[in-house]
Protein backbone atom coordinates (compact mmCIF):
# COMPACT_ATOMS: atom_id res chain seq x y z
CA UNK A 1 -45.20 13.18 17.39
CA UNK A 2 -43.81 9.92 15.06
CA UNK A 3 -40.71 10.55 12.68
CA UNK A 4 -42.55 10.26 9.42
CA UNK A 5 -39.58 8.62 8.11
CA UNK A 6 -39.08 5.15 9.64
CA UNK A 7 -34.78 4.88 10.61
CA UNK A 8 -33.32 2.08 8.28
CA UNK A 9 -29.82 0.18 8.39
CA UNK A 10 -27.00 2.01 6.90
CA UNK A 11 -26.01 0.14 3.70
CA UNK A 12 -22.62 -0.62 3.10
CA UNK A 13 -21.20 -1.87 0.07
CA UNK A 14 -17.75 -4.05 0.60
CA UNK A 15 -15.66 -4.39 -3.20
CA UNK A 16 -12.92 -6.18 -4.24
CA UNK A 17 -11.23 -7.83 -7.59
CA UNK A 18 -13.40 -11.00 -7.85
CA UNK A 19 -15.84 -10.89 -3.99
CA UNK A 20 -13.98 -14.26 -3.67
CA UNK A 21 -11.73 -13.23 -0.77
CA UNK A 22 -11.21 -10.00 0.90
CA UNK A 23 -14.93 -8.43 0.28
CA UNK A 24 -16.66 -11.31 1.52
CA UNK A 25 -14.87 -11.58 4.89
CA UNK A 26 -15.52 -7.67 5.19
CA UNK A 27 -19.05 -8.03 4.99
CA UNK A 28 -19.32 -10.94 7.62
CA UNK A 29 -17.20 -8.46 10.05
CA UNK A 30 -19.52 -5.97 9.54
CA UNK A 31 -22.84 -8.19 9.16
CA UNK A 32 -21.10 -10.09 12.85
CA UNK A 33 -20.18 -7.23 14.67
CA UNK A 34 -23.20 -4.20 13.63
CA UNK A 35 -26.26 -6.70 13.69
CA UNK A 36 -29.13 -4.56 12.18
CA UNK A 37 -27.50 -1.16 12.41
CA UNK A 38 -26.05 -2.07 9.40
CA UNK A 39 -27.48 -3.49 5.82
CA UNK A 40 -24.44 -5.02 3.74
CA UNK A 41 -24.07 -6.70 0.24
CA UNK A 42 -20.85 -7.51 -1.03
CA UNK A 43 -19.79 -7.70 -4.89
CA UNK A 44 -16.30 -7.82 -7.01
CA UNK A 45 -15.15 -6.01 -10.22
CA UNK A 46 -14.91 -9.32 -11.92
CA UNK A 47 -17.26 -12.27 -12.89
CA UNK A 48 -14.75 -15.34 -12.58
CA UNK A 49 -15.86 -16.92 -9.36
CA UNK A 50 -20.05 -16.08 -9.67
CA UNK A 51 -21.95 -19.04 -9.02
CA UNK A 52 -18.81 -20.79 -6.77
CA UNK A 53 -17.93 -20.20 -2.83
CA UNK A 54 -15.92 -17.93 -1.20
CA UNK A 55 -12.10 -18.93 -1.69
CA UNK A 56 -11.40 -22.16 0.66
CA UNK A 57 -8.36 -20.30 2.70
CA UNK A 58 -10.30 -17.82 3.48
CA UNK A 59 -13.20 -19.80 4.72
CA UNK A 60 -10.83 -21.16 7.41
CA UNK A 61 -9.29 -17.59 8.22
CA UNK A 62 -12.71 -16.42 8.50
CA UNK A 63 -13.97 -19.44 10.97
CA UNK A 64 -10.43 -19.20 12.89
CA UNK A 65 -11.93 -15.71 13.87
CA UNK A 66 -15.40 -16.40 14.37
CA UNK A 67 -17.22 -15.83 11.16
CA UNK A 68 -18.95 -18.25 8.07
CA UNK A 69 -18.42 -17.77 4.91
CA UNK A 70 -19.13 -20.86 3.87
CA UNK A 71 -22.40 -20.03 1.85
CA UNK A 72 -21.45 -16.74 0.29
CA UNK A 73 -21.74 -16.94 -3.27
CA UNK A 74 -19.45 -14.37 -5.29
CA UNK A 75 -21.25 -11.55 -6.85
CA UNK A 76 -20.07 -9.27 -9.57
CA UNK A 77 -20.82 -5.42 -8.85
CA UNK A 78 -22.86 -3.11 -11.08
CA UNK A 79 -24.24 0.64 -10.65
CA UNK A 80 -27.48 -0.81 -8.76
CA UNK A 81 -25.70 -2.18 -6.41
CA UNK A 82 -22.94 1.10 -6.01
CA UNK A 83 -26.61 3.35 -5.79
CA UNK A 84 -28.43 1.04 -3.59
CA UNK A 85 -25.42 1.41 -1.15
CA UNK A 86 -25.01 4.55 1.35
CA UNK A 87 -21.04 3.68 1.53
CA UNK A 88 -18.95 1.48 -0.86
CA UNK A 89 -15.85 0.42 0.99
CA UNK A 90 -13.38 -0.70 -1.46
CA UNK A 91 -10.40 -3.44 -0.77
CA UNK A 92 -7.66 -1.41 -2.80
CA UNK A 93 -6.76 1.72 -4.26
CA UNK A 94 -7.17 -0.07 -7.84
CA UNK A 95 -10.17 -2.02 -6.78
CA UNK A 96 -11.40 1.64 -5.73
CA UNK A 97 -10.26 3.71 -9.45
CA UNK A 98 -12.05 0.70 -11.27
CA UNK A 99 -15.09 1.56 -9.17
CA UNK A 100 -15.32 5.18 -10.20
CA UNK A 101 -16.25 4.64 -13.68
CA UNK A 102 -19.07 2.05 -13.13
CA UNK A 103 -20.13 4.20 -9.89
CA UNK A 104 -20.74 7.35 -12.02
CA UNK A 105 -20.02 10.75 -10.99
CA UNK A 106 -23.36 10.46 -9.15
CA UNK A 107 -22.24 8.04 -6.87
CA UNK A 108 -18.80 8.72 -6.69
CA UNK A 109 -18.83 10.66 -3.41
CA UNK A 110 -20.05 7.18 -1.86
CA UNK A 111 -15.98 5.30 -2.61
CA UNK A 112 -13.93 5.18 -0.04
CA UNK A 113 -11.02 2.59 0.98
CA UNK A 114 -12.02 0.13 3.15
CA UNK A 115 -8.89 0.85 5.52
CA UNK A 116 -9.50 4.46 7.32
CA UNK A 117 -5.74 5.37 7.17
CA UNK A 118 -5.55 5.24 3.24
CA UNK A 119 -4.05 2.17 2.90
CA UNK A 120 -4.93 -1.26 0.86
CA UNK A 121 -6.15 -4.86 2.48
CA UNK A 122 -3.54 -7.37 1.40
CA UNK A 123 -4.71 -9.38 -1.17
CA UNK A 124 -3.83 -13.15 -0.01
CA UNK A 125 -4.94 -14.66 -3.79
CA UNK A 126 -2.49 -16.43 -4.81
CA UNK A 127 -0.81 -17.49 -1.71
CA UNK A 128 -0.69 -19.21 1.60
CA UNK A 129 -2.95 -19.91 4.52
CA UNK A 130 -0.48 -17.60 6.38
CA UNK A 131 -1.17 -14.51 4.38
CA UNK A 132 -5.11 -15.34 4.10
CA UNK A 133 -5.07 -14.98 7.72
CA UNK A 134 -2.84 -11.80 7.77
CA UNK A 135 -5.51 -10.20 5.34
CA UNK A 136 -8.28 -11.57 7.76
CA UNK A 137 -6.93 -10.37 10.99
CA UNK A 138 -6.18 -7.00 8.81
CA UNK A 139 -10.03 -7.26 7.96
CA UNK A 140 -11.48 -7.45 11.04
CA UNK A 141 -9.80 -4.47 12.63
CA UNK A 142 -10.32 -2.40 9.90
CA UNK A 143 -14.20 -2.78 10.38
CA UNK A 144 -14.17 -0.41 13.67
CA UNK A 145 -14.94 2.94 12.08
CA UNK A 146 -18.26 1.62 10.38
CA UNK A 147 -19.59 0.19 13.04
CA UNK A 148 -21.97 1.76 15.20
């Protein structure tokens, strides 16, 4: 007998303030590491870096570890996106309370943190190559528990 219902990719949904940094790098990991196990799309709360790259120290983090961001083009999130998703893996416990609202209480059992033990990705904006690749390395490890 066939399953009637053909198996398809989990989707994940990776968040953070502007997709610019931290969710982008997520979603590589994840892309990288699940192949087609896993369907991802990656978005921020905010609009400021749509239509630019990913941010430049985080393109090097990323390659330093094996992954290329270097044509991901930010993406602000929306409620089609949050509903389209299976899981929405947030950056940061006030990327994640800014999600709730636009998720709607229909979709709010789909928000989680990103980081299994509760706490938040450090957000390198703002600062060095040194912490971008402290968030990256933080990044990568934190993708085990989604993978299959």
């Amino acid at each position: 007998m066939t399953n009637p219902t053909p198996e398809r990719a989990r989707r994940i949904l990776t968040v953070c303030l502007g997709n610019y940094c931290r969710s982008p790098l997520a979603g590589a990991v994840l892309v990288t590491k699940a192949g087609p196990a896993l369907d991802v799309r990656t978005a921020g709360l905010i609009d400021m870096w749509v239509g630019k790259t990913a941010h430049p120290d985080m393109i090097t983090a990323a390659a330093h570890l094996g992954y290329d961001l270097t044509d991901h083009h930010p993406t602000q999130v929306d409620r089609a996106l949050i509903t389209w998703a299976d899981l929405v893996l947030a950056m940061d416990r006030s990327v994640l309370d800014q999600l709730r609202p636009i998720a709607g209480p229909r979709n709010e059992h789909k928000l989680r943190l990103y980081l299994a033990d509760g706490s938040d990705v450090p957000d390198p904006m703002g600062k060095g190559p040194r912490e971008f690749a402290a968030s990256a390395a933080v990044i990568e490890a934190g993708a085990a528990p989604y993978l299959p």
